[in-house]
N, C-alpha and C. Protein backbone atom coordinates (compact mmCIF):
# COMPACT_ATOMS: atom_id res chain seq x y z
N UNK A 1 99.15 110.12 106.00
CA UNK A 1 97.84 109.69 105.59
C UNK A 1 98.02 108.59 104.54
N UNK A 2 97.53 107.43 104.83
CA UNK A 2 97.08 106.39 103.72
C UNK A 2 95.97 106.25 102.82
N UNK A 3 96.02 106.45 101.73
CA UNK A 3 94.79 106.04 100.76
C UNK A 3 94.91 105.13 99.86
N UNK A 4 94.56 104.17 99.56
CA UNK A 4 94.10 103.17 98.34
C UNK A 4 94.10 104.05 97.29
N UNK A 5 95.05 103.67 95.90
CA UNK A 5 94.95 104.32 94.78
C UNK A 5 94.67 103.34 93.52
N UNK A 6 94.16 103.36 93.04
CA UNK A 6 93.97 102.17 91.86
C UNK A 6 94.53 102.83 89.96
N UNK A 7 95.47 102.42 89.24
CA UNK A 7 96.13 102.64 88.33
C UNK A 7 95.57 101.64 87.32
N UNK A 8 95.10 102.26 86.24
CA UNK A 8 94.96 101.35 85.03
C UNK A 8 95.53 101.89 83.61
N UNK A 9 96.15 101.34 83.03
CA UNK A 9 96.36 101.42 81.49
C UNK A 9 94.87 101.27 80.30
N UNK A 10 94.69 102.25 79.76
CA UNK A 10 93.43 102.59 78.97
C UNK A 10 93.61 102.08 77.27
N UNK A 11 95.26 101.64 76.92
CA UNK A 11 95.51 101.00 75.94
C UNK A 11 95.50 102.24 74.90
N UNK A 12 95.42 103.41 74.68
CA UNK A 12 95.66 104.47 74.09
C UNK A 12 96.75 104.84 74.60
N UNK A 13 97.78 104.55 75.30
CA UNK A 13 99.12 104.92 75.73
C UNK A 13 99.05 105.45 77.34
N UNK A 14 97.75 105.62 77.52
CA UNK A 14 97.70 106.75 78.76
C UNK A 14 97.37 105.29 80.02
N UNK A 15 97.92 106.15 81.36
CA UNK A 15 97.30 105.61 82.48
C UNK A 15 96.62 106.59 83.15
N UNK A 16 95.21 106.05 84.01
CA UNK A 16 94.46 106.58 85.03
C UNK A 16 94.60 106.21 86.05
N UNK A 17 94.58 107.59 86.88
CA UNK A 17 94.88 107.06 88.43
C UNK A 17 93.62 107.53 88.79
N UNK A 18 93.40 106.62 90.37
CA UNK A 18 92.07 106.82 91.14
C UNK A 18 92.14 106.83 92.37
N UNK A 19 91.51 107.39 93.09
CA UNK A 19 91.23 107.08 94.83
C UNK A 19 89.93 107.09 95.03
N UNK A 20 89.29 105.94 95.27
CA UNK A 20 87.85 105.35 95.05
C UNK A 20 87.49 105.83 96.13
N UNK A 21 88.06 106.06 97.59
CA UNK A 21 87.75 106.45 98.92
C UNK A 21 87.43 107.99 98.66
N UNK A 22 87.57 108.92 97.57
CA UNK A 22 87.38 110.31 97.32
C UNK A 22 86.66 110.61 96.37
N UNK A 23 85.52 110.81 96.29
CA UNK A 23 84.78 110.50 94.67
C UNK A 23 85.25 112.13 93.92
N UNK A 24 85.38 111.82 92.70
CA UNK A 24 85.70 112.33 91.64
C UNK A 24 87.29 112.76 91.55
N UNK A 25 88.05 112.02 92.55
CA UNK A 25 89.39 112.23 92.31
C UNK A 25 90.46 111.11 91.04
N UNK A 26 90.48 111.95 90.05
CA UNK A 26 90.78 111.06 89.03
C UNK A 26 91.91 111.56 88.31
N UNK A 27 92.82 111.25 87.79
CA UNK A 27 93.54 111.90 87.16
C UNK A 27 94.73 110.77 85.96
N UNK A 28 94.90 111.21 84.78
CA UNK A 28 95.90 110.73 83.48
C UNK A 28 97.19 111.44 83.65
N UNK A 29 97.68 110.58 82.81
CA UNK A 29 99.56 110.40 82.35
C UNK A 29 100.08 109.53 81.57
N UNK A 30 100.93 110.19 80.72
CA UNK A 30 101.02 109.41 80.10
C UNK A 30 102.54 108.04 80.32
N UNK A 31 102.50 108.46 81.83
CA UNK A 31 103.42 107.31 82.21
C UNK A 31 102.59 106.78 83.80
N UNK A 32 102.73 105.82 84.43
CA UNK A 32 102.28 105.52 85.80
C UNK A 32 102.72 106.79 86.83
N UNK A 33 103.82 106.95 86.58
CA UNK A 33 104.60 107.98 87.41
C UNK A 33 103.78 109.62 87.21
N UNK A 34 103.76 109.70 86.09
CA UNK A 34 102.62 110.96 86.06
C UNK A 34 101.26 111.16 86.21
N UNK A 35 100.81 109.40 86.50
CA UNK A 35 99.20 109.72 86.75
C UNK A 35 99.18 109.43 88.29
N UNK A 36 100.56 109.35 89.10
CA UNK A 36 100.67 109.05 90.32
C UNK A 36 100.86 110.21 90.66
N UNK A 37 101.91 111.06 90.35
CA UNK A 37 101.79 112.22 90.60
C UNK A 37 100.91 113.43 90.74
N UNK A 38 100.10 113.84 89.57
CA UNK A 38 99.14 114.38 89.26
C UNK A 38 97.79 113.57 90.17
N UNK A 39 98.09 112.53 90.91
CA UNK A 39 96.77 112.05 91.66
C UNK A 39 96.82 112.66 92.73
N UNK A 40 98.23 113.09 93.05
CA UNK A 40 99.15 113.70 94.52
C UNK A 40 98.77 114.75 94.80
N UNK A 41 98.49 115.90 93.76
CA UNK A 41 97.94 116.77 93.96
C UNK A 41 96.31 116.75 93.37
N UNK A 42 95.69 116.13 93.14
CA UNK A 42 94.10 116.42 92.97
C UNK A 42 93.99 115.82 94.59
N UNK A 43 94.67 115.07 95.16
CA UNK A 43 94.12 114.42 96.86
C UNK A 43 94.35 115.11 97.37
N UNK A 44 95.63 115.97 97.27
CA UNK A 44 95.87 117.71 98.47
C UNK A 44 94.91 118.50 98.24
N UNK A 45 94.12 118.87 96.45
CA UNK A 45 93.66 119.75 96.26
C UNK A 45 92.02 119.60 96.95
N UNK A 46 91.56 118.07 97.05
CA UNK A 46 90.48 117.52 97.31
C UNK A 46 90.27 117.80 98.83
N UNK A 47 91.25 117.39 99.41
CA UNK A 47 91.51 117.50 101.23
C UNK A 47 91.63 118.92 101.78
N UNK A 48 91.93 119.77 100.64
CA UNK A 48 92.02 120.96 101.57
C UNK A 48 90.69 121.75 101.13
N UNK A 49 90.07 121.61 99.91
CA UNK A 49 88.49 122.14 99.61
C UNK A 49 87.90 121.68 100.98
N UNK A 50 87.87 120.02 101.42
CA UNK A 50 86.73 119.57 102.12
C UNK A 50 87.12 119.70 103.40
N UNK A 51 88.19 120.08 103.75
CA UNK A 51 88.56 119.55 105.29
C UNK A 51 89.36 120.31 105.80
N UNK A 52 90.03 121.58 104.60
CA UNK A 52 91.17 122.86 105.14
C UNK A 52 92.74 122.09 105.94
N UNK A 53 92.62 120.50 105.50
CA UNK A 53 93.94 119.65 105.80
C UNK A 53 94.69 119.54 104.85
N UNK A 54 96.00 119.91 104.52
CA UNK A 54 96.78 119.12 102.97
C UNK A 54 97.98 118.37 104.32
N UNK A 55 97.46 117.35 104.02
CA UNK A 55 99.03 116.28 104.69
C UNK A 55 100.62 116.42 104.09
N UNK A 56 101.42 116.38 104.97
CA UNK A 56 102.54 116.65 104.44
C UNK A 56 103.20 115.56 103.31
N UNK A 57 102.55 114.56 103.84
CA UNK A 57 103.24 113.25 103.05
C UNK A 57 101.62 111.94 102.90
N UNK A 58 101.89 111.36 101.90
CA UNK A 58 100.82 110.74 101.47
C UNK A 58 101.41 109.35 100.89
N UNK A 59 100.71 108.35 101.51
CA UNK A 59 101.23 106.92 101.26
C UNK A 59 99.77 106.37 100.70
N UNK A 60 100.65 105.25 99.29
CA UNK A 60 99.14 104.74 98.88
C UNK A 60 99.79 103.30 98.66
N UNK A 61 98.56 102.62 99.04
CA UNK A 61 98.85 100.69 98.86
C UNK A 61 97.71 101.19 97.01
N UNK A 62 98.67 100.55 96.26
CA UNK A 62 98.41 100.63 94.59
C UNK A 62 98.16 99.55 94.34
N UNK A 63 96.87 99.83 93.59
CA UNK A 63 96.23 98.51 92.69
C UNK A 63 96.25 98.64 91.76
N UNK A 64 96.70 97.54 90.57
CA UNK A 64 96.75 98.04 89.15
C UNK A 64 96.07 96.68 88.82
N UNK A 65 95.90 97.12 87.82
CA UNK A 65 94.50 96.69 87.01
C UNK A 65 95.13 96.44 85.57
């Protein structure tokens, strides 16, 4: 599965990750790598509430901001 993820730095040290295609899937870290991660599982946790699917593997084209 492919999703669009969008990454920004908030200038308090932290980054936010997003998947705009999933509303309210949002998630912080305080490195890119941990707000990528932690996005990994709010999109399994999101997909299997709405749809009873968790994909085995998850590819994202990243936009940073």
């Amino acid at each position: 599965m492919k999703l669009c993820i969008r990454i920004t730095f908030d200038g308090d040290g932290n980054y936010t990750a997003m998947c705009p295609s999933l509303p309210g899937c949002c998630c912080r870290g305080r490195t890119r790598e941990e707000a990528k991660q932690r996005l990994d599982e709010a999109i399994r946790g999101y997909l299997a509430a709405v749809s009873d699917f968790v994909p085995e593997n998850l590819m994202h084209d990243v936009v940073e901001v």
